[in-house]
Protein backbone atom coordinates (compact mmCIF):
# COMPACT_ATOMS: atom_id res chain seq x y z
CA UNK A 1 0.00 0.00 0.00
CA UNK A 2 1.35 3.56 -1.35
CA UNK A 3 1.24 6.60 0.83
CA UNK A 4 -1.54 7.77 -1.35
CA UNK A 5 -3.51 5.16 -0.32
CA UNK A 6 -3.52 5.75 2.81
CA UNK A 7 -6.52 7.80 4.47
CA UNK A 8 -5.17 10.71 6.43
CA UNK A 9 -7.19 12.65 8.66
CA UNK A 10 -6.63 16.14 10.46
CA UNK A 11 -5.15 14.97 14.02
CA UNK A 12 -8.36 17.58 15.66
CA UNK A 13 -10.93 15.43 13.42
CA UNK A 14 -9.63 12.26 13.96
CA UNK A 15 -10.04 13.16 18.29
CA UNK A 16 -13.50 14.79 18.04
CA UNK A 17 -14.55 11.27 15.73
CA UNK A 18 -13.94 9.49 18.66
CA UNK A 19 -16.29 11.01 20.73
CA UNK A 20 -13.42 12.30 23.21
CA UNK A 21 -13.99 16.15 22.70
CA UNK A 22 -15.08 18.61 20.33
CA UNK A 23 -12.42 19.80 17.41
CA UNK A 24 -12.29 23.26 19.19
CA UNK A 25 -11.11 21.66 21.94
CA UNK A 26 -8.88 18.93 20.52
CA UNK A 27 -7.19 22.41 18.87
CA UNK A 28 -6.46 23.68 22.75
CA UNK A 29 -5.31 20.22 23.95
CA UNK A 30 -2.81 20.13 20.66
CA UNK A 31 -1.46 23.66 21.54
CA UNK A 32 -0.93 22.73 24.80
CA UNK A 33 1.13 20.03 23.93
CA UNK A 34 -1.16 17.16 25.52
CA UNK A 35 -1.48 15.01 22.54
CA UNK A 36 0.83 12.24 21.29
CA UNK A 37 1.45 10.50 17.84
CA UNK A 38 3.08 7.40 18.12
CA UNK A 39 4.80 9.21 21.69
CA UNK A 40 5.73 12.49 20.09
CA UNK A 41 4.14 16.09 20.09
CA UNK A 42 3.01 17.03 17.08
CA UNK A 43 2.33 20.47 15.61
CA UNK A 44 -0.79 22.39 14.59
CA UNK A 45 -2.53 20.52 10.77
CA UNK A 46 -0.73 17.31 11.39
CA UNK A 47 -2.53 14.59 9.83
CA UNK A 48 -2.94 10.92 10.66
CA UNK A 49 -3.91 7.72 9.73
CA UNK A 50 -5.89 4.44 11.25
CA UNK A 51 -2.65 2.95 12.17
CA UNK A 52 -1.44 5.88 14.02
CA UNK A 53 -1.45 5.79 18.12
CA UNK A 54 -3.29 9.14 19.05
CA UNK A 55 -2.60 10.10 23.25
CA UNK A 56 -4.17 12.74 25.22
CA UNK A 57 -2.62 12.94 28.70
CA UNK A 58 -0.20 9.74 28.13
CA UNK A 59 -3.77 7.84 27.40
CA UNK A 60 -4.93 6.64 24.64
CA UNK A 61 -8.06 7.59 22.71
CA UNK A 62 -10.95 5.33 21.89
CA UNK A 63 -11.68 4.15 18.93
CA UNK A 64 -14.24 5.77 16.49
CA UNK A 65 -17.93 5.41 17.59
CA UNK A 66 -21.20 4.42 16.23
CA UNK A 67 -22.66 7.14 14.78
CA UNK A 68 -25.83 8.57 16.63
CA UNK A 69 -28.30 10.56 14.52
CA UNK A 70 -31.23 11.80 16.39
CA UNK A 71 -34.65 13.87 16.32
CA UNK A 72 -35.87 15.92 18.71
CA UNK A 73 -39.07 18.32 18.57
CA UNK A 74 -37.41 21.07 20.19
CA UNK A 75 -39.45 23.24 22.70
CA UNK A 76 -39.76 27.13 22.82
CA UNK A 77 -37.30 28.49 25.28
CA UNK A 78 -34.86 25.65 24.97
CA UNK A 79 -31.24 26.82 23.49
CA UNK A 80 -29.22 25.04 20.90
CA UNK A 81 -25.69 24.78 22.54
CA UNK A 82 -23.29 22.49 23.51
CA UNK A 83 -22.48 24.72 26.46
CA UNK A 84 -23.58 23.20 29.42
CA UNK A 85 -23.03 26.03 32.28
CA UNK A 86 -26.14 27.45 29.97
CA UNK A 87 -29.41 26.60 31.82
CA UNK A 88 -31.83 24.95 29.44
CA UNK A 89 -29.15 23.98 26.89
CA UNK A 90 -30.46 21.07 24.19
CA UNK A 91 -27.92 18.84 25.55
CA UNK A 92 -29.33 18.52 29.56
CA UNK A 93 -32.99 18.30 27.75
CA UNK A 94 -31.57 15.09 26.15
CA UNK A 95 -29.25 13.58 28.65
CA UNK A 96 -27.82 10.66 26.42
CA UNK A 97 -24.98 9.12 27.19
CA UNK A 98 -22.75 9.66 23.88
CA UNK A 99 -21.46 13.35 23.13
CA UNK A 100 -23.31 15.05 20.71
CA UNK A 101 -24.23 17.99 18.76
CA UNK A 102 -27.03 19.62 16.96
CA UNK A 103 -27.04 20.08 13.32
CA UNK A 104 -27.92 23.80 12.72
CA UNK A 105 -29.89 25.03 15.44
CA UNK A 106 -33.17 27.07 16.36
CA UNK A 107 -33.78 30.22 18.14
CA UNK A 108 -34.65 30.39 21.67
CA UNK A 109 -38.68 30.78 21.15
CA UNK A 110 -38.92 29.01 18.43
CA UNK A 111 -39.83 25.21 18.18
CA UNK A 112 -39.50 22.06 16.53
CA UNK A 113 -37.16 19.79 14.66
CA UNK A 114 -33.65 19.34 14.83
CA UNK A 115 -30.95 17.14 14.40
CA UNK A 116 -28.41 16.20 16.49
CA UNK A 117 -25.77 13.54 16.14
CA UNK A 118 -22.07 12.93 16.77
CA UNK A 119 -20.82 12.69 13.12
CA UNK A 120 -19.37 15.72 11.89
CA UNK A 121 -18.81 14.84 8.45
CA UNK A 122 -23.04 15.08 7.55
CA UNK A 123 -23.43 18.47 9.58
CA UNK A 124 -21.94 20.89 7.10
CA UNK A 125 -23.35 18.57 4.16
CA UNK A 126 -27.13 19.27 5.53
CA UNK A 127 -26.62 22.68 6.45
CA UNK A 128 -24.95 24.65 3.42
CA UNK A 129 -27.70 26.18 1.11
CA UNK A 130 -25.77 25.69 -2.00
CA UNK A 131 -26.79 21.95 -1.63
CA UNK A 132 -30.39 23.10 -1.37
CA UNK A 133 -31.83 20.83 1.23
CA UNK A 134 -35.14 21.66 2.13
CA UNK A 135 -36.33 22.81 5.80
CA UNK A 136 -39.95 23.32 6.31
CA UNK A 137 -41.50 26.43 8.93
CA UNK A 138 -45.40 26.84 10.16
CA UNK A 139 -45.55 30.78 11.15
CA UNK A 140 -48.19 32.86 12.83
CA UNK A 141 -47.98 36.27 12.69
CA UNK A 142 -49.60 39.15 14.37
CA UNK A 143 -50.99 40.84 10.79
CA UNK A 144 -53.02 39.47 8.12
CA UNK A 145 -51.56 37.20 5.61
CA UNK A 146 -51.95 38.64 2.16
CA UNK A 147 -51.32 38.08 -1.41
CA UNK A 148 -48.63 40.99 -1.57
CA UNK A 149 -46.74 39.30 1.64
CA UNK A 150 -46.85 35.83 0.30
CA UNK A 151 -45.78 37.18 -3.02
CA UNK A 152 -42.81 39.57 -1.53
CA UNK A 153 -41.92 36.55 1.01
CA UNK A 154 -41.54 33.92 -1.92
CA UNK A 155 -38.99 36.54 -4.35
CA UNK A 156 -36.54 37.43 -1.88
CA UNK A 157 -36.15 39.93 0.61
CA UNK A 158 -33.34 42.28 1.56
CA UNK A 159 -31.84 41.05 5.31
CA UNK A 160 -28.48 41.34 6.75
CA UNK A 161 -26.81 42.64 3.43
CA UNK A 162 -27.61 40.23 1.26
CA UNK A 163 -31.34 38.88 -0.24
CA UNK A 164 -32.53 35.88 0.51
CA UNK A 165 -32.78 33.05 -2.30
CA UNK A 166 -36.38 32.40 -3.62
CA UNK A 167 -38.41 30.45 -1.37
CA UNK A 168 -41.85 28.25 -1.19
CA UNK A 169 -44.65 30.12 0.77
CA UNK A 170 -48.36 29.40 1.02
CA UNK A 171 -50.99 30.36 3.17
CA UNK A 172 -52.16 28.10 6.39
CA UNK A 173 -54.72 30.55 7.65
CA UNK A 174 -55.67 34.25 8.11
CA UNK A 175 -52.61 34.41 10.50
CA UNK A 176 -50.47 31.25 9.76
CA UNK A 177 -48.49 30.42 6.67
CA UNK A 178 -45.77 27.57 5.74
CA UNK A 179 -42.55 28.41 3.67
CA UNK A 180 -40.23 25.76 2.78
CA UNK A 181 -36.30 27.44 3.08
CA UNK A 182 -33.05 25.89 1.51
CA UNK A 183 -31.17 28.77 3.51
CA UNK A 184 -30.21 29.10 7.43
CA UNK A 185 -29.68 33.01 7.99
CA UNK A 186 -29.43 34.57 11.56
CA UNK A 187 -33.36 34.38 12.52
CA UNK A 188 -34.16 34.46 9.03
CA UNK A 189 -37.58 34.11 9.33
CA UNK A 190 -38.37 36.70 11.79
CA UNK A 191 -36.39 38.99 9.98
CA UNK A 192 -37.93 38.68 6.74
CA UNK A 193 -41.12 39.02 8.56
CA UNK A 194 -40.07 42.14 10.18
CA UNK A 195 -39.32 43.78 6.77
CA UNK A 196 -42.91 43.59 5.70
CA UNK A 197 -43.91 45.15 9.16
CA UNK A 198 -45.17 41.24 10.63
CA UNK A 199 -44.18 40.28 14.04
CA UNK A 200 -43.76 36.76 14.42
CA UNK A 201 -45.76 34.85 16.89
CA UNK A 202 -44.94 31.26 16.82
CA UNK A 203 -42.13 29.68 14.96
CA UNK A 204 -42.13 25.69 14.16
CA UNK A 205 -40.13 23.68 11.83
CA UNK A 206 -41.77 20.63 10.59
CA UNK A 207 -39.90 18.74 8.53
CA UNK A 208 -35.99 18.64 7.39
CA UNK A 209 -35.39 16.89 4.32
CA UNK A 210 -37.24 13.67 4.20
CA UNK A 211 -38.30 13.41 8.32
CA UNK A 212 -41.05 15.22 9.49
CA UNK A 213 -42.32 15.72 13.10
CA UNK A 214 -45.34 13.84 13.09
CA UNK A 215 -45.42 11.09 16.32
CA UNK A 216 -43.10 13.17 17.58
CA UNK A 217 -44.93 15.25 20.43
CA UNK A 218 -43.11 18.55 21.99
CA UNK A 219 -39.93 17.59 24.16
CA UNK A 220 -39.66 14.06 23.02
CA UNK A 221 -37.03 12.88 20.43
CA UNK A 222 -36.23 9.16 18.95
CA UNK A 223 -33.12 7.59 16.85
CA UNK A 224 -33.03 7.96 13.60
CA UNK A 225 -34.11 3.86 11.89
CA UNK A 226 -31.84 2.50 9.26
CA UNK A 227 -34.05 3.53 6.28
CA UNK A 228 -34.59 7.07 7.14
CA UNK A 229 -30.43 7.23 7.06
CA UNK A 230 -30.26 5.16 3.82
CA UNK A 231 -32.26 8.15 2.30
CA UNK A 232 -30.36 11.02 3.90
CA UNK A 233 -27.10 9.70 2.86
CA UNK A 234 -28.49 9.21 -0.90
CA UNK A 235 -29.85 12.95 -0.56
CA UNK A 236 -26.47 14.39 0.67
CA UNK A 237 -24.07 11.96 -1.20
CA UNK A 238 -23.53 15.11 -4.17
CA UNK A 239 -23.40 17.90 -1.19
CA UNK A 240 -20.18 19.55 -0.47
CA UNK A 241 -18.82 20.25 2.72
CA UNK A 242 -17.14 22.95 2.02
CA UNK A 243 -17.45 26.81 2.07
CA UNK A 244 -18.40 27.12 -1.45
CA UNK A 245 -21.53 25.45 -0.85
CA UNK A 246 -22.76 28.26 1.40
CA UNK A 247 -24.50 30.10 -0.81
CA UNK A 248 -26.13 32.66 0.70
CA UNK A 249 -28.30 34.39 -2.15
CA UNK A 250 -27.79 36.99 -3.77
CA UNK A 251 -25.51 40.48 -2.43
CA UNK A 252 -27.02 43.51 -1.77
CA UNK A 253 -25.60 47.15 -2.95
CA UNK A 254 -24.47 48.47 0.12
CA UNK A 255 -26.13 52.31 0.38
CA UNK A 256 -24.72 54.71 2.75
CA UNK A 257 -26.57 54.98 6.34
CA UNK A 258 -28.09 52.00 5.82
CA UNK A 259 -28.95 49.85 8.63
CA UNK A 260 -30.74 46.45 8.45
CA UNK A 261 -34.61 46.31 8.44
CA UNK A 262 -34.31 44.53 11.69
CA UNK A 263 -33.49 46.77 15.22
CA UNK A 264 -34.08 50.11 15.57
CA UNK A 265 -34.75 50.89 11.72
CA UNK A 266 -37.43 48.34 11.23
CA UNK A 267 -40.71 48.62 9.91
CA UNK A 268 -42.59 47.00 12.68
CA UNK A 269 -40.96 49.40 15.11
CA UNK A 270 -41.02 52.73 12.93
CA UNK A 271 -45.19 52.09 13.33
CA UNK A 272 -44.76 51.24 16.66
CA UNK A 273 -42.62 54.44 18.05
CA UNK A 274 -43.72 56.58 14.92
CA UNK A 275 -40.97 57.42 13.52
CA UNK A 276 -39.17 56.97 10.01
CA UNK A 277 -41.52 56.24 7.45
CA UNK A 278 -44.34 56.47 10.44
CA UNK A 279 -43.71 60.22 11.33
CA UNK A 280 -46.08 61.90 12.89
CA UNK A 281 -46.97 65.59 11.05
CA UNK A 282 -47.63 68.82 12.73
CA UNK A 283 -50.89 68.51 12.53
CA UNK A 284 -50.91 65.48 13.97
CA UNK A 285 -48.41 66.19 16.78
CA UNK A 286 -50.98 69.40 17.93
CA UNK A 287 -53.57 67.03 17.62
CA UNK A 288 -52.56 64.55 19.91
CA UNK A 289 -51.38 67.65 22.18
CA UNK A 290 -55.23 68.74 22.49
CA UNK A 291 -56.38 65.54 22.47
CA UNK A 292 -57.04 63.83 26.08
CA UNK A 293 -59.36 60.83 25.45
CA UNK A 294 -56.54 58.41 26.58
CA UNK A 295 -55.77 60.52 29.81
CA UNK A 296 -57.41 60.28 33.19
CA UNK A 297 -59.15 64.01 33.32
CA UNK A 298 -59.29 63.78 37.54
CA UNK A 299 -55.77 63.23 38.14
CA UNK A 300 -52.98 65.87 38.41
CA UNK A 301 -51.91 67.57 35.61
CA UNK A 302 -47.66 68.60 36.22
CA UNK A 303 -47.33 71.55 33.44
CA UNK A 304 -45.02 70.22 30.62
CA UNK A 305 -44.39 73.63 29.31
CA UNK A 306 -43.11 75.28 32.91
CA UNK A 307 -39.99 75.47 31.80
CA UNK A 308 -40.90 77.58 29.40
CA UNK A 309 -42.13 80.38 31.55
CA UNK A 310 -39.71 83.06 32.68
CA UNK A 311 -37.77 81.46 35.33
CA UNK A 312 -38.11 83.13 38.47
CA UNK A 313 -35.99 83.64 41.50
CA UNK A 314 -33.61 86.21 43.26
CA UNK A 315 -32.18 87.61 40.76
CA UNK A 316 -35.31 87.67 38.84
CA UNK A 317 -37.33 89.54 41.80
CA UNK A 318 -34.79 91.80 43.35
CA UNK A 319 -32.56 93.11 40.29
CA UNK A 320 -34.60 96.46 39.60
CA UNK A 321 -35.33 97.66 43.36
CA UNK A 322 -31.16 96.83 43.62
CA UNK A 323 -30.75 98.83 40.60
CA UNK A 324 -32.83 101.45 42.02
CA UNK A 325 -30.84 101.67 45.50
CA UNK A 326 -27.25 101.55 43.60
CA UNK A 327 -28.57 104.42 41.28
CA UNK A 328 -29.71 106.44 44.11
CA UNK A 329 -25.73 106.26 45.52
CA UNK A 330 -24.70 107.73 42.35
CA UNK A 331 -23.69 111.27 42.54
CA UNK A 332 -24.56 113.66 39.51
CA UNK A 333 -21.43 115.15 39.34
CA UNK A 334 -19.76 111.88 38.50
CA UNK A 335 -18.55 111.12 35.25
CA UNK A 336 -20.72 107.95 33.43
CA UNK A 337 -17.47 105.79 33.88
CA UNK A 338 -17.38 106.17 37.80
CA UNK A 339 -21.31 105.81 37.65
CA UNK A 340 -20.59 102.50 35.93
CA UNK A 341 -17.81 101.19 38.15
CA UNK A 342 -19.62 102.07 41.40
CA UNK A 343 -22.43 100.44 40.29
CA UNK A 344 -21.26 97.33 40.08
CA UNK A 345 -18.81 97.56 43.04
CA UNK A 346 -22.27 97.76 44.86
CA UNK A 347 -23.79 95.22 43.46
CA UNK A 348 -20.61 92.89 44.13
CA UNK A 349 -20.84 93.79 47.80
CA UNK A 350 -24.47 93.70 48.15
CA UNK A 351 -24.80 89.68 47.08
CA UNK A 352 -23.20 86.87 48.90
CA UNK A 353 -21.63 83.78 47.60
CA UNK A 354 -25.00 81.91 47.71
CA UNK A 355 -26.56 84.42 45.75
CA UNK A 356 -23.97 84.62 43.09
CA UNK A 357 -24.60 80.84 42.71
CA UNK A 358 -27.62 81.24 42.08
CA UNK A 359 -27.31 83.57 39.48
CA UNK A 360 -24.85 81.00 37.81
CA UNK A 361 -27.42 78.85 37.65
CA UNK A 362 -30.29 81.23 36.58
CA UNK A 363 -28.05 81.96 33.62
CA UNK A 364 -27.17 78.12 32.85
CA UNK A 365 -31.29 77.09 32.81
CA UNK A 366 -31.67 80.24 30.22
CA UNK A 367 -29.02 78.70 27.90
CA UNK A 368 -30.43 75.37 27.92
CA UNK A 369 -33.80 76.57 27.05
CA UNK A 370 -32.36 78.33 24.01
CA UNK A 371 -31.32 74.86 23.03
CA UNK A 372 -34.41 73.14 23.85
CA UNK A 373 -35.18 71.14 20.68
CA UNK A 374 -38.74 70.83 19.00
CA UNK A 375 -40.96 68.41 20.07
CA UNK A 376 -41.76 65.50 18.65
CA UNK A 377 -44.84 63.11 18.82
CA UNK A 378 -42.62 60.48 20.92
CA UNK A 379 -41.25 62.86 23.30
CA UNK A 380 -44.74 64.74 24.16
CA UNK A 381 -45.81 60.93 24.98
CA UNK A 382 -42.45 60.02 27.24
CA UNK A 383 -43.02 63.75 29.17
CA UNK A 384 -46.73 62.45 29.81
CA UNK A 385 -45.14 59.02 31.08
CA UNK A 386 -43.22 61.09 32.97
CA UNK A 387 -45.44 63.34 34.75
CA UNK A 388 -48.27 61.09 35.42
CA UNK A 389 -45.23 58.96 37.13
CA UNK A 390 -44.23 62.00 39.58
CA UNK A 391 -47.90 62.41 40.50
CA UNK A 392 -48.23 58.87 41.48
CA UNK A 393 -44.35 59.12 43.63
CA UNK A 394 -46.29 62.52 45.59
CA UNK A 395 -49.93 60.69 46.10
CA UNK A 396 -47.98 57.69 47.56
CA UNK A 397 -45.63 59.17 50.41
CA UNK A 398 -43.96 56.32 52.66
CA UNK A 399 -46.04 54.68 55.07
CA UNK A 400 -45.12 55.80 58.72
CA UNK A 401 -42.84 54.14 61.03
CA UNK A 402 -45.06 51.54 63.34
CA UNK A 403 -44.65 52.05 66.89
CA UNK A 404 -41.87 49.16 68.30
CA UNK A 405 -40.36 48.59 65.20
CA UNK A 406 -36.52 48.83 64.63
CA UNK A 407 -34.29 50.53 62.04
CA UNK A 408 -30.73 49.29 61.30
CA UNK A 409 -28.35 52.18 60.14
CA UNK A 410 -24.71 51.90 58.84
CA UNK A 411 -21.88 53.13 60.91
């Protein structure tokens, strides 16, 4: 046998196959300098065959083992990681015995089917879109399914920089429709959703490839049988593993300022804060202003605009009678420079440091409300929030110490 027919695997693949750790891991233990071949350290890439004696810590590692493929029907608020110091992680809901992964994943509150197994080699096969493997989604949304959504849904739609490839969507019901993906964007779904202005309510993948979730009720999983495997293998024996499989539709022309329709920017929440596309007008903004059907009409009104009155205080209600007493001090004989400087050597004297703080600050509040800027429809409704929340901190003063009770104070 020729050294070209031998098999040679990546020394980090050939650990993780046998179940002993993951390949991120079997990377750390070969940096470390914990693994053997055939007694010596080797370096980073090494490769090695069936015949080679692999050692982690002076021991041994097992040989390859049988590979595990299961399903689970995943439910809402479960997480797909390997990380176990993360409560409700796939991996405790499971508890087998073997180490193993999921293939792909699904978000927190969504639900459903997914893979996991311990076999590396079929994860990347099943997952990359350029092999075009089908995943199948029941969604309910908060908005009315139309002919325009369906339509926009099924073409491609413009999410994280890129546009999604053409997809299979059909209506379930008013609220609920199915779309069949090849793709596995970040939250894909939802975001897609979001870009029409729909808010997804429930999220649930049915079916991967040829298995489907039916028997298969919330929480529960089973072992993939023989024949289902037979099929999967036949379905993924043209797929590439490799990055140029990922195909991940078609790019989108970067424009300046642009943000993604999901966050801040997107449609749902434009109508929801009224903002962006959603502005409010003038008119509307001074109608909402005089409008108080929403408000409570009994309870205390705090007076937004205050601020906007002349600010009173010290300075405010003493500065002409000082201005009279100063000018009566004020010989006519003087010249209008001495007036001047005597004038406001007695109005130094006459003030104390208090009061010249004051005045500080009396000039300070004028400034700012030079800069005040226009209001908008959002920030009328967050000063409401806010003044209907310091009449309910003054109707509710603290209830009164009880007679025989103790207080503990730092020292």
């Amino acid at each position: 046998m020729t050294q070209q027919d031998i098999k040679l695997t990546r020394l980090n693949k050939y650990i993780s196959d046998t179940g002993y750790c993951s390949r991120r891991e079997a990377d750390r233990l070969i940096e470390q300098g914990r693994v053997t071949i055939n007694g010596k350290i080797p370096e980073m890439g090494t490769k090695v065959s069936d015949g080679d004696m692999v050692s982690v810590n002076g021991r041994p590692v097992k040989e390859k083992q049988k590979r595990i493929y299961i399903a689970l029907n995943k439910p809402a608020g479960i997480t797909c990681t390997t990380e176990r110091h993360i409560h409700g992680n796939v991996i405790d809901l499971i508890d087998y015995s073997t180490r193993i992964f999921p293939i792909g994943r699904l978000d927190k509150p969504s639900e459903g089917l997914i893979f996991l197994t311990n076999d590396g080699d079929i994860v990347n096969k099943i997952l990359r879109a350029g092999n075009a493997h089908e995943k199948e989604y029941i969604v309910k949304v908060d908005s009315t399914v139309t002919d325009k959504f369906l339509t926009g849904m099924a073409h491609g739609v413009p999410i994280l920089d890129t546009v999604t490839k053409p997809c299979k969507v059909t209506r379930e019901g008013r609220f609920e429709f199915k779309i069949i993906l090849t793709q596995g964007l970040n939250q894909q779904i939802r975001r897609m959703c979001e870009h029409f202005g729909f808010q997804v309510k429930s999220l649930t993948r049915t079916r991967i490839m040829n298995i489907d979730i039916k028997g298969l009720a919330t929480g529960q999983w089973r072992l993939l049988t023989d024949n289902e495997m037979t099929e999967i293998n036949a379905m993924v024996e043209g797929s590439s593993s490799t990055e140029e499989a990922s195909d991940y539709g078609q790019v989108k022309p970067k424009v300046k300022g642009q943000h993604s329709k999901r966050g801040v920017n997107s449609a749902a929440r434009q109508k929801r804060f009224g903002y962006g596309d959603y502005a409010a007008t003038p008119g509307q903004i001074l109608n909402d202003e005089a409008s108080s059907d929403s408000w409570d009409q009994d309870e205390t009104v705090v007076d937004l605009d205050k601020d906007d009155q002349p600010t009173s205080n010290f300075w405010t209600q003493n500065e002409k009678s000082s201005d009279a007493d100063v000018s009566s001090n004020v010989s006519p004989d003087m010249s209008p420079d001495m007036s001047a400087d005597l004038v406001q050597q007695d109005k130094s004297a006459s003030y104390s440091d208090e009061q010249i703080a004051s005045r500080a600050r009396f000039n300070s509040a004028e400034k700012k409300k030079e800069r005040k800027k226009p209001a908008t429809r959002f920030s009328i409704i967050a000063d409401r929030e806010k003044a209907k929340l310091a009449n309910a901190t003054k109707a509710s003063p603290a209830a009164p110490r009880v007679k025989g009770t103790l207080s503990l104070k730092k020292k």
